[in-house]
Each structure stands twice: as structure tokens, then as C-alpha cells.
PDB file of N, CA and C in Angstrom:
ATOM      1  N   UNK A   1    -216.136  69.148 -72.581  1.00  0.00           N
ATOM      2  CA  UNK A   1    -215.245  69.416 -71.486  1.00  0.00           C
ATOM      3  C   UNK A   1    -215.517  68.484 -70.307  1.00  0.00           C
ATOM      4  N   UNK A   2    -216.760  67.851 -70.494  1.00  0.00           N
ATOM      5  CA  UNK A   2    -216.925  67.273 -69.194  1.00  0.00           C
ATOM      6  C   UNK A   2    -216.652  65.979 -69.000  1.00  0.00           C
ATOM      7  N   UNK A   3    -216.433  65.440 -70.216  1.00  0.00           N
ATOM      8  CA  UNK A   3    -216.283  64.433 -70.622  1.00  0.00           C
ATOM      9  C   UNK A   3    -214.504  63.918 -70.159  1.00  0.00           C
ATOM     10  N   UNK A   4    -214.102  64.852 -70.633  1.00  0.00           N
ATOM     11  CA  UNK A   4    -212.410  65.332 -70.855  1.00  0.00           C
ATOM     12  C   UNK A   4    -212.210  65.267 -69.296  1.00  0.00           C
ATOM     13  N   UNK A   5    -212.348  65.905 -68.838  1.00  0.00           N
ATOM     14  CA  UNK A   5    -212.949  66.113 -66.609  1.00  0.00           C
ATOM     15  C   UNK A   5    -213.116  64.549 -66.249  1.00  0.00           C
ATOM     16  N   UNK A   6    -214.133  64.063 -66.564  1.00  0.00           N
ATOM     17  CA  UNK A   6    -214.530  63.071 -65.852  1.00  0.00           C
ATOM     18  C   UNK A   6    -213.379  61.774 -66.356  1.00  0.00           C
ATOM     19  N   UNK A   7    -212.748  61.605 -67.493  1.00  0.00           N
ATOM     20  CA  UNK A   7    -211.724  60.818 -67.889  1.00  0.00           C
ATOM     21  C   UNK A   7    -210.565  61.414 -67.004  1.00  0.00           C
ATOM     22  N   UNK A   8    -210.036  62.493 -66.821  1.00  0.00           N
ATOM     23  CA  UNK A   8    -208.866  62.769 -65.915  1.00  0.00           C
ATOM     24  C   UNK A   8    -209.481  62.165 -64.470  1.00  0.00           C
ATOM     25  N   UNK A   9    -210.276  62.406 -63.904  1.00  0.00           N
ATOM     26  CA  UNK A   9    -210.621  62.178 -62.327  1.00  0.00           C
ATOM     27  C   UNK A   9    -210.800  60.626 -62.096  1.00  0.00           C
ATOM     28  N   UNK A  10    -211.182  59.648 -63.351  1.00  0.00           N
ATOM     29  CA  UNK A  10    -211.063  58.987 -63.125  1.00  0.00           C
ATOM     30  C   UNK A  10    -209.544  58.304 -63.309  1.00  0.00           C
ATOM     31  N   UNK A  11    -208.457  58.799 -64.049  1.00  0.00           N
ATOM     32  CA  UNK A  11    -207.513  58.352 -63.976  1.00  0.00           C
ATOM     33  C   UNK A  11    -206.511  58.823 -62.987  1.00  0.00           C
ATOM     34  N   UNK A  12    -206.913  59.433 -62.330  1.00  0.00           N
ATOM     35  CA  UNK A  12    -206.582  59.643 -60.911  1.00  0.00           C
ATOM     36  C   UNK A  12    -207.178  59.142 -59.885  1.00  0.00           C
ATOM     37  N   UNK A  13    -208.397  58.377 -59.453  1.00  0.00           N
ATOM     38  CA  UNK A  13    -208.625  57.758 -58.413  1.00  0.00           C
ATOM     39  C   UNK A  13    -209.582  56.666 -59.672  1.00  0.00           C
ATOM     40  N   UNK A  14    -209.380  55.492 -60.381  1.00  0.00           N
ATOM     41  CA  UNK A  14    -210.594  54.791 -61.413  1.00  0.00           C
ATOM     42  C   UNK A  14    -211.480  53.684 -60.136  1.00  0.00           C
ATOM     43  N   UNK A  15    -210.775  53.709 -58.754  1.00  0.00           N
ATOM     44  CA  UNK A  15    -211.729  53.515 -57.954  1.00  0.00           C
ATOM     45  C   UNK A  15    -213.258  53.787 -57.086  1.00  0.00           C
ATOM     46  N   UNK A  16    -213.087  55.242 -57.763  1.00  0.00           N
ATOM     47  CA  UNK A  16    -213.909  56.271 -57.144  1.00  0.00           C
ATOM     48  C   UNK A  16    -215.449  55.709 -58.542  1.00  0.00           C
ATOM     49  N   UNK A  17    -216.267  55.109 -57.532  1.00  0.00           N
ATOM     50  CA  UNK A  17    -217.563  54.720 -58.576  1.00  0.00           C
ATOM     51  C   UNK A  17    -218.596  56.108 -58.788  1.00  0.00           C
ATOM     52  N   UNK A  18    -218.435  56.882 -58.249  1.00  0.00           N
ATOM     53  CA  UNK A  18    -218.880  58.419 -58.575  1.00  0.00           C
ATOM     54  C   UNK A  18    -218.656  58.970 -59.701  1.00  0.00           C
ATOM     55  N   UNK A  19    -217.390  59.215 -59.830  1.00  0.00           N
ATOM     56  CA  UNK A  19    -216.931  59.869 -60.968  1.00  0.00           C
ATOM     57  C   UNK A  19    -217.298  58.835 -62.324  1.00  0.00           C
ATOM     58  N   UNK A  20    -217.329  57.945 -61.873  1.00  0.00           N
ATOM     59  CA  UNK A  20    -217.648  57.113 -63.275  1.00  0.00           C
ATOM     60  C   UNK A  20    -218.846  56.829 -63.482  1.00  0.00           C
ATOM     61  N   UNK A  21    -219.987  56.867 -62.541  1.00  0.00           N
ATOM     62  CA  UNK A  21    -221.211  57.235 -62.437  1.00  0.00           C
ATOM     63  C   UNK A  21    -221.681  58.795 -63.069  1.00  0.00           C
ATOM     64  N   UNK A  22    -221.045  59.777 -62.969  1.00  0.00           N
ATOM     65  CA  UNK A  22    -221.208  60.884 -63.297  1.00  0.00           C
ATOM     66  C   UNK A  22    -220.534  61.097 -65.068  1.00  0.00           C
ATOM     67  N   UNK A  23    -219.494  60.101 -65.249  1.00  0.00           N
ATOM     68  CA  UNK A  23    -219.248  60.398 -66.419  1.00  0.00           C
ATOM     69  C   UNK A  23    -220.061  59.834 -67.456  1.00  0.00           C
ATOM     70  N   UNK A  24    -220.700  58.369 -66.916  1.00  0.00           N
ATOM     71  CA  UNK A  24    -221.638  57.656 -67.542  1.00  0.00           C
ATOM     72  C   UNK A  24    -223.108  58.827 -68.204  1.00  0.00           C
ATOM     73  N   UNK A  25    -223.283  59.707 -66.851  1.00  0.00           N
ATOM     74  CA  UNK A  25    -224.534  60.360 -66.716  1.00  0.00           C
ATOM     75  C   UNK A  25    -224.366  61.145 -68.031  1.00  0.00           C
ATOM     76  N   UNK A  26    -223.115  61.784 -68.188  1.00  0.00           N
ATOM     77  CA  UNK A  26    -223.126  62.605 -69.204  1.00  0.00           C
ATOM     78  C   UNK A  26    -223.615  61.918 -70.477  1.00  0.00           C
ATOM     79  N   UNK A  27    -223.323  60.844 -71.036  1.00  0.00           N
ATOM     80  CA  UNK A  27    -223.578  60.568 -72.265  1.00  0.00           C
ATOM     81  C   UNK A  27    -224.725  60.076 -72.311  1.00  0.00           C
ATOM     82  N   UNK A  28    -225.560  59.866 -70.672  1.00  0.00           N
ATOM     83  CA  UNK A  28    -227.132  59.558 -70.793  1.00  0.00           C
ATOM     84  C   UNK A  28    -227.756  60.850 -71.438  1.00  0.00           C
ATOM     85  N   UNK A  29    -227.144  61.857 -70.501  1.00  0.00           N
ATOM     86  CA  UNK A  29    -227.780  63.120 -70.682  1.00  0.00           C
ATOM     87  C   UNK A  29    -227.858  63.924 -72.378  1.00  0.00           C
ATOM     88  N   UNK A  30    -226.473  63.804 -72.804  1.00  0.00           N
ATOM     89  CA  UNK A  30    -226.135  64.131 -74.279  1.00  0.00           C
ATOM     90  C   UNK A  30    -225.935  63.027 -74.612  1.00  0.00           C
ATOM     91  N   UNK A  31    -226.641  61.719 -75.323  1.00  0.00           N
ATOM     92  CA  UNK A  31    -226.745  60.755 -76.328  1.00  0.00           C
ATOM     93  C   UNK A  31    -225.391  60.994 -77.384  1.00  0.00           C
ATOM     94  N   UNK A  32    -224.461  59.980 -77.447  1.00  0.00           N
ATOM     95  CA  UNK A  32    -223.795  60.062 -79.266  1.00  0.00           C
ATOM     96  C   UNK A  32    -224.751  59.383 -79.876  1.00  0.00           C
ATOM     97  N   UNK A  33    -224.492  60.572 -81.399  1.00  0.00           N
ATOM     98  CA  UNK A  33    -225.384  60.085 -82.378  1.00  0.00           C
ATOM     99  C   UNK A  33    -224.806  58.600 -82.359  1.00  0.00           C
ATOM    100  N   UNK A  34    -223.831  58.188 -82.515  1.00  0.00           N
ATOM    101  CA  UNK A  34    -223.227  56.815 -83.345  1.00  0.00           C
ATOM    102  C   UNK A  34    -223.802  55.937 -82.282  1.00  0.00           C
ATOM    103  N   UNK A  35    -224.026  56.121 -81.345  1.00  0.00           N
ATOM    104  CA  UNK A  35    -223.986  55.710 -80.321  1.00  0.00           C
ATOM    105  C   UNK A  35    -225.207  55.851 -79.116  1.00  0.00           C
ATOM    106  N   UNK A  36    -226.291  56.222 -78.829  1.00  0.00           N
ATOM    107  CA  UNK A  36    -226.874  56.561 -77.993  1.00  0.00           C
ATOM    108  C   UNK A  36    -226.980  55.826 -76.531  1.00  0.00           C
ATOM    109  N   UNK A  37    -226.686  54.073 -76.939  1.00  0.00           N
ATOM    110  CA  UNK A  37    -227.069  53.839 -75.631  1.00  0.00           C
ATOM    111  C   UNK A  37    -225.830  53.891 -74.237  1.00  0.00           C
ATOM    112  N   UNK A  38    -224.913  54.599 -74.998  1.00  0.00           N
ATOM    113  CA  UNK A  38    -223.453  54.324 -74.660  1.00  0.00           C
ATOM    114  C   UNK A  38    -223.539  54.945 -72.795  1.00  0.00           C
ATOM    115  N   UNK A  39    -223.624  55.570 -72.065  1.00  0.00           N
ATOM    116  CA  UNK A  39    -224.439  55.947 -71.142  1.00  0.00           C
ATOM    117  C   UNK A  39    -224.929  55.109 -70.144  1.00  0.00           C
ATOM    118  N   UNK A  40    -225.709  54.516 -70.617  1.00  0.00           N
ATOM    119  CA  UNK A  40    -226.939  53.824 -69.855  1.00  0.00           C
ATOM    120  C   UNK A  40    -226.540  52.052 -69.719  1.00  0.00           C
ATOM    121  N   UNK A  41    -225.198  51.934 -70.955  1.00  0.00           N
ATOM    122  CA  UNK A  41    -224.655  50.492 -70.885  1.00  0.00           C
ATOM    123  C   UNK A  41    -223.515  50.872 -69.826  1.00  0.00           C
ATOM    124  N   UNK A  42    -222.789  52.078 -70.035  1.00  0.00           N
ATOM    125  CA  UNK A  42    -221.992  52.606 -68.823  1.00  0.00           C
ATOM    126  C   UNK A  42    -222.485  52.515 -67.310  1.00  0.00           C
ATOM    127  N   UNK A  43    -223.917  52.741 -67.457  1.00  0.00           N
ATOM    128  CA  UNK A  43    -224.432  52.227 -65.800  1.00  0.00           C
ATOM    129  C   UNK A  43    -224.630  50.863 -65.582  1.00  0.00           C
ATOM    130  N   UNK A  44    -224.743  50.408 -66.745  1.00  0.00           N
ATOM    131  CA  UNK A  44    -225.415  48.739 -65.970  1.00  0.00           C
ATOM    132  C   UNK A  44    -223.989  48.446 -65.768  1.00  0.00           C
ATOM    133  N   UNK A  45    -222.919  48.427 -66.285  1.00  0.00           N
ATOM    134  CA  UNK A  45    -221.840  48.133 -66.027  1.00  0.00           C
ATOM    135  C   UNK A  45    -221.884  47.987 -64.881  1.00  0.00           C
ATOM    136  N   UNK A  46    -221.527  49.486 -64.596  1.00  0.00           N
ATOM    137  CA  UNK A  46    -221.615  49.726 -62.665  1.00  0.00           C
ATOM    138  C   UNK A  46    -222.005  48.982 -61.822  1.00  0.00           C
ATOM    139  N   UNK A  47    -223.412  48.930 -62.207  1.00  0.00           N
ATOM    140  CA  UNK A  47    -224.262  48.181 -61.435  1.00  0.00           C
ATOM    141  C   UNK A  47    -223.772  46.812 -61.334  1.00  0.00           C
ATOM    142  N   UNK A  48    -223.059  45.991 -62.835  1.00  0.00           N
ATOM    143  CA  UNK A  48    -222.885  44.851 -62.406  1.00  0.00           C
ATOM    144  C   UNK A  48    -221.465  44.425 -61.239  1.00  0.00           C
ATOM    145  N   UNK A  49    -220.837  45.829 -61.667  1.00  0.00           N
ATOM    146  CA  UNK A  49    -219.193  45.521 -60.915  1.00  0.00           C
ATOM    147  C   UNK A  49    -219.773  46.076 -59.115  1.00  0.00           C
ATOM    148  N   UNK A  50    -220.754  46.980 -59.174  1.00  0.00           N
ATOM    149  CA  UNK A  50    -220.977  47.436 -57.689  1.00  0.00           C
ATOM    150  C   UNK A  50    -222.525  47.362 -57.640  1.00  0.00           C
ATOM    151  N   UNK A  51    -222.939  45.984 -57.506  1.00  0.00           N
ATOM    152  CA  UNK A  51    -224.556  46.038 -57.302  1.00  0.00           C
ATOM    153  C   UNK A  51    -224.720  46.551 -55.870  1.00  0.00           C
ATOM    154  N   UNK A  52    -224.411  46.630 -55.231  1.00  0.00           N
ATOM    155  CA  UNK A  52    -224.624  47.216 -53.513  1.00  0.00           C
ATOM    156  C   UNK A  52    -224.485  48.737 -54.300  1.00  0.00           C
ATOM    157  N   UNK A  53    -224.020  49.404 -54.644  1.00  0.00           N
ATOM    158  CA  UNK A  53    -224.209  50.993 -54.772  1.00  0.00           C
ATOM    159  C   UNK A  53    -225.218  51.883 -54.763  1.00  0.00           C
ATOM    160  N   UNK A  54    -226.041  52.032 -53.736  1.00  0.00           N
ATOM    161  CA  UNK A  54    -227.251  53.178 -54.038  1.00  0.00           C
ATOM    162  C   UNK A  54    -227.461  54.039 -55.022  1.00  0.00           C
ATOM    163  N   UNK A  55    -226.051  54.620 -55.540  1.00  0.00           N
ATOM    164  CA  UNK A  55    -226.326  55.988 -55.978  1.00  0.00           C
ATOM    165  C   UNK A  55    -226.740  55.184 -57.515  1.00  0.00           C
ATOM    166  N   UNK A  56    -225.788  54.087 -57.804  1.00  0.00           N
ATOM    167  CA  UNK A  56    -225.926  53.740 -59.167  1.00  0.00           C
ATOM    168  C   UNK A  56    -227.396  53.253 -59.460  1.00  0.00           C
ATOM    169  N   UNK A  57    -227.998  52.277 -58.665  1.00  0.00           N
ATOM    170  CA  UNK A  57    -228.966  51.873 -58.746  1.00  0.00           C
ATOM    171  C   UNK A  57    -229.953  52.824 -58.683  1.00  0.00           C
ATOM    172  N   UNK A  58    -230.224  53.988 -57.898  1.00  0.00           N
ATOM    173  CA  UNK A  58    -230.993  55.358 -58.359  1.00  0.00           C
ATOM    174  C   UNK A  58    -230.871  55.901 -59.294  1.00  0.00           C
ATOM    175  N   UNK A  59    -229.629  56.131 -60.085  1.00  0.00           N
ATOM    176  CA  UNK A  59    -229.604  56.380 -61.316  1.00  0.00           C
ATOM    177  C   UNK A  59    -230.529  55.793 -62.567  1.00  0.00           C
ATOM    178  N   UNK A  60    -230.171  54.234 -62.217  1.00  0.00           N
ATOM    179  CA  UNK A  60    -230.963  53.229 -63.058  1.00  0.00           C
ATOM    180  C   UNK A  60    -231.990  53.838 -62.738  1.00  0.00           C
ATOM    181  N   UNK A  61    -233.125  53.935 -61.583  1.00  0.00           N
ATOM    182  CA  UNK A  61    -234.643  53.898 -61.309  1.00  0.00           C
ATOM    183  C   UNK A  61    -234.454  55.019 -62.133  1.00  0.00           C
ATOM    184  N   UNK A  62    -234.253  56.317 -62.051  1.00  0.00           N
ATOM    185  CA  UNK A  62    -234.756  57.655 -62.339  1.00  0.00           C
ATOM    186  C   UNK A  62    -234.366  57.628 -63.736  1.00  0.00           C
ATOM    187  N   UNK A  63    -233.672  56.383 -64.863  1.00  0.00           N
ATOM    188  CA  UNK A  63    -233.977  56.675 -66.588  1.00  0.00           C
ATOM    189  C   UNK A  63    -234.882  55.597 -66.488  1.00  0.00           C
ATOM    190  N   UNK A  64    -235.277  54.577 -65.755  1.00  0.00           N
ATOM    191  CA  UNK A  64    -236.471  53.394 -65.673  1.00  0.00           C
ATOM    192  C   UNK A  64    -237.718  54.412 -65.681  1.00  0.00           C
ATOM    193  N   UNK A  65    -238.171  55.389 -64.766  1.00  0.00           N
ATOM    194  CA  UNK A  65    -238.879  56.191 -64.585  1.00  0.00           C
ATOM    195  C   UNK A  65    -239.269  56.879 -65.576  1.00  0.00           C
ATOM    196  N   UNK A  66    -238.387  57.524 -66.386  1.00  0.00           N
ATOM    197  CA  UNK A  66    -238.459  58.483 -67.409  1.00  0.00           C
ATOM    198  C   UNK A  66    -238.664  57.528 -68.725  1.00  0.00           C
ATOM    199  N   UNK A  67    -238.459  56.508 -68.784  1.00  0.00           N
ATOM    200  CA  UNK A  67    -238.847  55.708 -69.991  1.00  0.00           C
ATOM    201  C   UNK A  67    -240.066  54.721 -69.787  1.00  0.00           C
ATOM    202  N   UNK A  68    -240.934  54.544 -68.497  1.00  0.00           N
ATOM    203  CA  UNK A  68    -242.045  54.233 -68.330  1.00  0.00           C
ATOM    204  C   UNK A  68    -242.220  52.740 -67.756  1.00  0.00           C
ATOM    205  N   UNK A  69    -240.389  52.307 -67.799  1.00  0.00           N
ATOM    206  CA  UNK A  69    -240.437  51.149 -66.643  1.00  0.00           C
ATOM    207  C   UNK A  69    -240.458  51.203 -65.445  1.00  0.00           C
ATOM    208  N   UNK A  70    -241.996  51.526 -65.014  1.00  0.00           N
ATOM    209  CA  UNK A  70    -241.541  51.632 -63.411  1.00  0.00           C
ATOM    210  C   UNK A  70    -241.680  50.143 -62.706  1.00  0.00           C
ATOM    211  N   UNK A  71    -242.122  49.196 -62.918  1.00  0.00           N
ATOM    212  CA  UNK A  71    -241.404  47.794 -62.077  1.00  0.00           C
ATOM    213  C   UNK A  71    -240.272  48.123 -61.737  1.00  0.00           C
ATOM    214  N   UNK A  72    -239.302  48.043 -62.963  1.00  0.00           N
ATOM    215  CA  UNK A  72    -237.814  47.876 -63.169  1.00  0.00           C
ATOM    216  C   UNK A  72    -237.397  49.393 -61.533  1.00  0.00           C
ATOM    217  N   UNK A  73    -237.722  50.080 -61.679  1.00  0.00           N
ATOM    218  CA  UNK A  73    -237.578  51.788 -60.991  1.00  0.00           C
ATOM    219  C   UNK A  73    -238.154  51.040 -59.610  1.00  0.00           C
ATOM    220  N   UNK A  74    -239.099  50.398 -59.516  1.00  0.00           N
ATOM    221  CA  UNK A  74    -239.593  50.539 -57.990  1.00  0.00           C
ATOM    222  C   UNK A  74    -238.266  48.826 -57.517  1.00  0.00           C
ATOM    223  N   UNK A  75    -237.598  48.239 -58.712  1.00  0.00           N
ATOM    224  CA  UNK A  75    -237.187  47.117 -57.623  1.00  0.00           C
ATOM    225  C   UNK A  75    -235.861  47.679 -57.683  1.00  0.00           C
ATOM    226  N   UNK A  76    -235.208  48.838 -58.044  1.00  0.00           N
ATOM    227  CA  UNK A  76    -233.707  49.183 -57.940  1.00  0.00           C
ATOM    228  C   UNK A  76    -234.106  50.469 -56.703  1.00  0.00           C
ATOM    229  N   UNK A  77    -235.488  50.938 -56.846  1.00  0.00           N
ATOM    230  CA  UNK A  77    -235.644  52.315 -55.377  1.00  0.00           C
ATOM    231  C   UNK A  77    -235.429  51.102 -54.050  1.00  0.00           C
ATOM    232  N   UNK A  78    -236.264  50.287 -54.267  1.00  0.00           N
ATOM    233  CA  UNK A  78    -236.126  49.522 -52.920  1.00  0.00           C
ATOM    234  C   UNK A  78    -234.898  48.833 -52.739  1.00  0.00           C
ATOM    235  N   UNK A  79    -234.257  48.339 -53.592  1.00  0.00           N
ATOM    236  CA  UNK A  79    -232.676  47.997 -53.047  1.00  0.00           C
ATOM    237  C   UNK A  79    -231.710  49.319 -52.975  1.00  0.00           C
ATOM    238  N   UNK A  80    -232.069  50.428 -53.869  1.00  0.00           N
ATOM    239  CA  UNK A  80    -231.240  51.734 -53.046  1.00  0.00           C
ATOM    240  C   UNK A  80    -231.735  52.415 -51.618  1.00  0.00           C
ATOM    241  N   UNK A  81    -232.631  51.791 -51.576  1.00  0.00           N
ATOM    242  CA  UNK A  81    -233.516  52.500 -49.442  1.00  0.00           C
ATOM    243  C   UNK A  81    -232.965  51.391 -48.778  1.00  0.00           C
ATOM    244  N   UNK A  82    -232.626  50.148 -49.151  1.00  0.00           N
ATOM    245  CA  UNK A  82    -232.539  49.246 -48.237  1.00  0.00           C
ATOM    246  C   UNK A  82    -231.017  49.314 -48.256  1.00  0.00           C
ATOM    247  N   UNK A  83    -230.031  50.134 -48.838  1.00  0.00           N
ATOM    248  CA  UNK A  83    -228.465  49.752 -48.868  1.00  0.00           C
ATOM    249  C   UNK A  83    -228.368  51.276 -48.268  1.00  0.00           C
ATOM    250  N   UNK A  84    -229.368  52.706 -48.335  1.00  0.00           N
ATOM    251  CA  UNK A  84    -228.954  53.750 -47.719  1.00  0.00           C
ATOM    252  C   UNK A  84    -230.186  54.325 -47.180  1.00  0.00           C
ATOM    253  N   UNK A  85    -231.055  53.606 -46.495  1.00  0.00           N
ATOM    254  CA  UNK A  85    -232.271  53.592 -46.113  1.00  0.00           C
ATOM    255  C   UNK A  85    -232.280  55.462 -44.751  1.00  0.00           C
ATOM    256  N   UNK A  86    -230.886  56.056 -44.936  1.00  0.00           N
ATOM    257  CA  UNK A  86    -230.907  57.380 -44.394  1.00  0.00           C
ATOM    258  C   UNK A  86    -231.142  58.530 -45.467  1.00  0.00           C
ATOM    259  N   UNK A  87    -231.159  57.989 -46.789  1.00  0.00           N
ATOM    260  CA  UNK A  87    -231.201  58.817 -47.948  1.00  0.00           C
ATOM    261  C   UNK A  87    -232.902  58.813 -48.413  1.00  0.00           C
ATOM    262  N   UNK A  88    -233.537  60.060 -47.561  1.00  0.00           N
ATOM    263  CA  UNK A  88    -235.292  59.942 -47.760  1.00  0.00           C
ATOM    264  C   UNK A  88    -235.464  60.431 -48.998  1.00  0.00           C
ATOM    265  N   UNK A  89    -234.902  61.167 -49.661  1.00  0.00           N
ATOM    266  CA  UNK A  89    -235.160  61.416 -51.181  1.00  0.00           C
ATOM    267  C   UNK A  89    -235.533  59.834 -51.934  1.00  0.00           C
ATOM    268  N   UNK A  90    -234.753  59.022 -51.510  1.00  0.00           N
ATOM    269  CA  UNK A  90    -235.363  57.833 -52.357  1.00  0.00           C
ATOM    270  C   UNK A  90    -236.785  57.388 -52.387  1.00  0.00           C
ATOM    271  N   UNK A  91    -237.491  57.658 -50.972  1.00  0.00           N
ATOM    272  CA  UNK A  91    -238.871  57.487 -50.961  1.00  0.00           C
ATOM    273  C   UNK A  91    -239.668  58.309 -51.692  1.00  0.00           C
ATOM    274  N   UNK A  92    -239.406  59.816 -52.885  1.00  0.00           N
ATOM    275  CA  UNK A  92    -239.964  60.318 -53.421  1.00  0.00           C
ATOM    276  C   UNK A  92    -240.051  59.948 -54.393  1.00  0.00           C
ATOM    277  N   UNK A  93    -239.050  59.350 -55.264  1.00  0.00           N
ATOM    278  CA  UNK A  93    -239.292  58.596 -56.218  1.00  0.00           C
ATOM    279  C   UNK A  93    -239.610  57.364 -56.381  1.00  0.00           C
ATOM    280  N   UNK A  94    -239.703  56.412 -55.182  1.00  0.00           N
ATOM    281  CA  UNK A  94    -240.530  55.375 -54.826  1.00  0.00           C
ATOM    282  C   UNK A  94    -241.824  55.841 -55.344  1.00  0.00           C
ATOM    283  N   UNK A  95    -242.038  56.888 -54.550  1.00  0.00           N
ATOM    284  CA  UNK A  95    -243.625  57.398 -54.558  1.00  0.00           C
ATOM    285  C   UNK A  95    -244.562  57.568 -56.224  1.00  0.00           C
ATOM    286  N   UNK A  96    -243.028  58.202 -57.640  1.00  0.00           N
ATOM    287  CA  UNK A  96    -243.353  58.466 -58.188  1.00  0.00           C
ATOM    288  C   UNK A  96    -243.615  57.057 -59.190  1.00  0.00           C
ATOM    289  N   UNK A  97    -242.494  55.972 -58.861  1.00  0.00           N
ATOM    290  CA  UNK A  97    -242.505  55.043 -59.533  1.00  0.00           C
ATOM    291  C   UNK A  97    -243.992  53.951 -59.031  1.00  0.00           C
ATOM    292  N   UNK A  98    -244.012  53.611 -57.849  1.00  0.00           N
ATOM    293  CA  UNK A  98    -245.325  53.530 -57.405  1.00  0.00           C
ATOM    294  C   UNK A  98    -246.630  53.711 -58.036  1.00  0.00           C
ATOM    295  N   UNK A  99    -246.796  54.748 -58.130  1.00  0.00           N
ATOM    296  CA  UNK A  99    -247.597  55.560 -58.807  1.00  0.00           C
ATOM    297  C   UNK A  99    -248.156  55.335 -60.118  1.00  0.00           C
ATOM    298  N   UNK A 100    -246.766  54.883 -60.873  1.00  0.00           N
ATOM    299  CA  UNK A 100    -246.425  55.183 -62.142  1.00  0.00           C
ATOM    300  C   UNK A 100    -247.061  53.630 -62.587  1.00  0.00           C
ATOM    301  N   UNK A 101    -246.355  52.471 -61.799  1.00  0.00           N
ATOM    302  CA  UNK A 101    -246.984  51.275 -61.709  1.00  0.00           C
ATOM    303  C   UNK A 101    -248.310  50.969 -60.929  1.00  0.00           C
ATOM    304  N   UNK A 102    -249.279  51.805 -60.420  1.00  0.00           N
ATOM    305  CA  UNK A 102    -250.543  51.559 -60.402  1.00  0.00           C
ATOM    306  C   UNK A 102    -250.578  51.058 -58.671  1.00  0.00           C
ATOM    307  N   UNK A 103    -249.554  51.085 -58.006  1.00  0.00           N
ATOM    308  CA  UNK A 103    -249.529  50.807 -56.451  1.00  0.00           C
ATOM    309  C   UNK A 103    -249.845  52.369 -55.825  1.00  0.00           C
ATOM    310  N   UNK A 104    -251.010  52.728 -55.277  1.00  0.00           N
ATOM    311  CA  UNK A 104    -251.102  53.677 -54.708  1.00  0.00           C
ATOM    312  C   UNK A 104    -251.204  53.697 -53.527  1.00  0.00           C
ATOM    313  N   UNK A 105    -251.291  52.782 -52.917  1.00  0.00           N
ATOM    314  CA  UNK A 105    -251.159  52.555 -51.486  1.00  0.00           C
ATOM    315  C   UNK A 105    -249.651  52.583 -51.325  1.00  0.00           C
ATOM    316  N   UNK A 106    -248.855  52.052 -51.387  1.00  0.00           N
ATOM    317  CA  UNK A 106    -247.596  52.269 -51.505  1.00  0.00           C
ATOM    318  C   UNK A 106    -246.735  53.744 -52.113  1.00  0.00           C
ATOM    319  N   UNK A 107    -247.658  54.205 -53.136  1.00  0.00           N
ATOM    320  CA  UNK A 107    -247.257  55.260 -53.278  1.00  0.00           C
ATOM    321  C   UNK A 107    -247.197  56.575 -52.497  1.00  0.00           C
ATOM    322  N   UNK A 108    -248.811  56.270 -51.212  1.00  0.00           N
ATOM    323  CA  UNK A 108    -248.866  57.270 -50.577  1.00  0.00           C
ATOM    324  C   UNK A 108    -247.830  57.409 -49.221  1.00  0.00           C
ATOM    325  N   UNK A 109    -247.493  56.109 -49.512  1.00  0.00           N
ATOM    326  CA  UNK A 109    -247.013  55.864 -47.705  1.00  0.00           C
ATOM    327  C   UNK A 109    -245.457  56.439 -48.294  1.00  0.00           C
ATOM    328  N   UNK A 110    -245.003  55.740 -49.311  1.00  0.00           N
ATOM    329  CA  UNK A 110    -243.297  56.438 -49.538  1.00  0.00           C
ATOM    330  C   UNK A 110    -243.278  58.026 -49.743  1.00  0.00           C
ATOM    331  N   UNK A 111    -244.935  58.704 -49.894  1.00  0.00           N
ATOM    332  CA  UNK A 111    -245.172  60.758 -50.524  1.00  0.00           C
ATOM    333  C   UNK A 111    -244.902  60.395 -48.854  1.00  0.00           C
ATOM    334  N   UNK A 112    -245.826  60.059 -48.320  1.00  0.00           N
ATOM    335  CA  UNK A 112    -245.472  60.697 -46.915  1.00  0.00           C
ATOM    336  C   UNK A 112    -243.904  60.414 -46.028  1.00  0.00           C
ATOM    337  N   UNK A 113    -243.072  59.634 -46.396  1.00  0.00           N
ATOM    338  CA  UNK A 113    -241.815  59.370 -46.024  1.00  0.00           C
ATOM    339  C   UNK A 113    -240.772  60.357 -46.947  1.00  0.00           C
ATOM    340  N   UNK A 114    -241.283  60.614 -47.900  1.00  0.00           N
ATOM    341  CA  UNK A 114    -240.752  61.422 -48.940  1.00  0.00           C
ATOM    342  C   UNK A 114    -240.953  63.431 -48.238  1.00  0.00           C
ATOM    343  N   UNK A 115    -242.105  63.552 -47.368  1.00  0.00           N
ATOM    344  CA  UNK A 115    -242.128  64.231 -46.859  1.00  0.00           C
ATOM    345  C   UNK A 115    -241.791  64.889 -45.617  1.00  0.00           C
ATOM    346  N   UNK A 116    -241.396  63.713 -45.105  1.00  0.00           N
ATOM    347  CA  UNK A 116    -240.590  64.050 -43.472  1.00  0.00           C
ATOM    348  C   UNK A 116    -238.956  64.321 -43.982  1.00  0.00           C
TER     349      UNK A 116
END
């Protein structure tokens, strides 16, 4: 159904990079068998048609994160803080990707920005 949703909303506004960000998410989230990476090629897309987009490029960090690339996660957190540098949630997963790549000095300073 959500799938079905996110194809109507985008054919009503296919400008809106949200909805197509969110429809992408779904098939990250539920994999096709035939298909698994179908999803995650749906974001780089994004990324290549709207590299300025925060939200997309957080997306990228947080499956970079979960699959153990955190380089890749800490250089798309810092171009999503530096394009919406009012959005402090990004410094928590800075913190985690940080972390994850062995920078702990950096990691502590984005926990504590992550905490205000």
C-alpha cells in the first residue's frame, strides 16, 4: 500500500524530493527479492539529481552506518550539517559515525552538540 501511496503523491507533485525519498526508503526498508538493491540505487539517484539535499544525504549516512561504512556516513553527516546546520539531530549521528570510524575526539564534541 505504501508503495501504491508514494507512486500517487508523486504523480501529483514528482517535484516534491520527499516523497520520492520516502518511497525509495520503503524498498530499503522491505528489500525485493528480485531485486534488493532497488532502494538504495533509488537514493543515490536523488542524491545525484539533488546533491544539496540534507534529508537525502542523511538517509545515505544512516544505511552507510548500518552497513559499517562510516567514512562514507561521516562525509554525507557533514555535508547534511553544513546545508541544514539548524537540524542538531545530525550531530548525533555524526557522533555515532565518528565513533564507528575510530575519531573520538570528534565523536565527543558532535554527543555533546547532539545534546543541546
Amino acid at each position: 500500500m505504501a508503495i501504491h501511496a508514494f507512486q500517487k503523491a508523486i504523480a501529483i507533485d514528482s517535484s516534491n524530493v520527499n516523497y520520492q525519498m520516502r518511497f525509495a526508503m520503503v524498498y530499503v526498508d522491505k528489500p525485493l527479492t528480485d531485486n534488493p538493491m532497488k532502494g538504495i540505487l533509488m537514493l543515490r539517484d536523488l542524491n545525484t539529481k539533488y546533491p544539496n539535499n540534507a534529508d537525502v544525504n542523511i538517509q545515505l549516512a544512516k544505511l552507510a552506518i548500518r552497513t559499517g561504512q562510516f567514512d562514507k556516513a561521516v562525509e554525507r553527516l557533514e555535508k547534511a550539517l553544513a546545508l541544514s546546520p539548524q537540524t542538531l539531530s545530525i550531530n548525533c549521528l555524526l557522533a555515532e559515525a565518528y565513533n564507528g570510524n575510530g575519531n573520538i575526539e570528534k565523536a565527543k564534541v558532535a554527543m555533546q552538540k547532539c545534546k543541546n
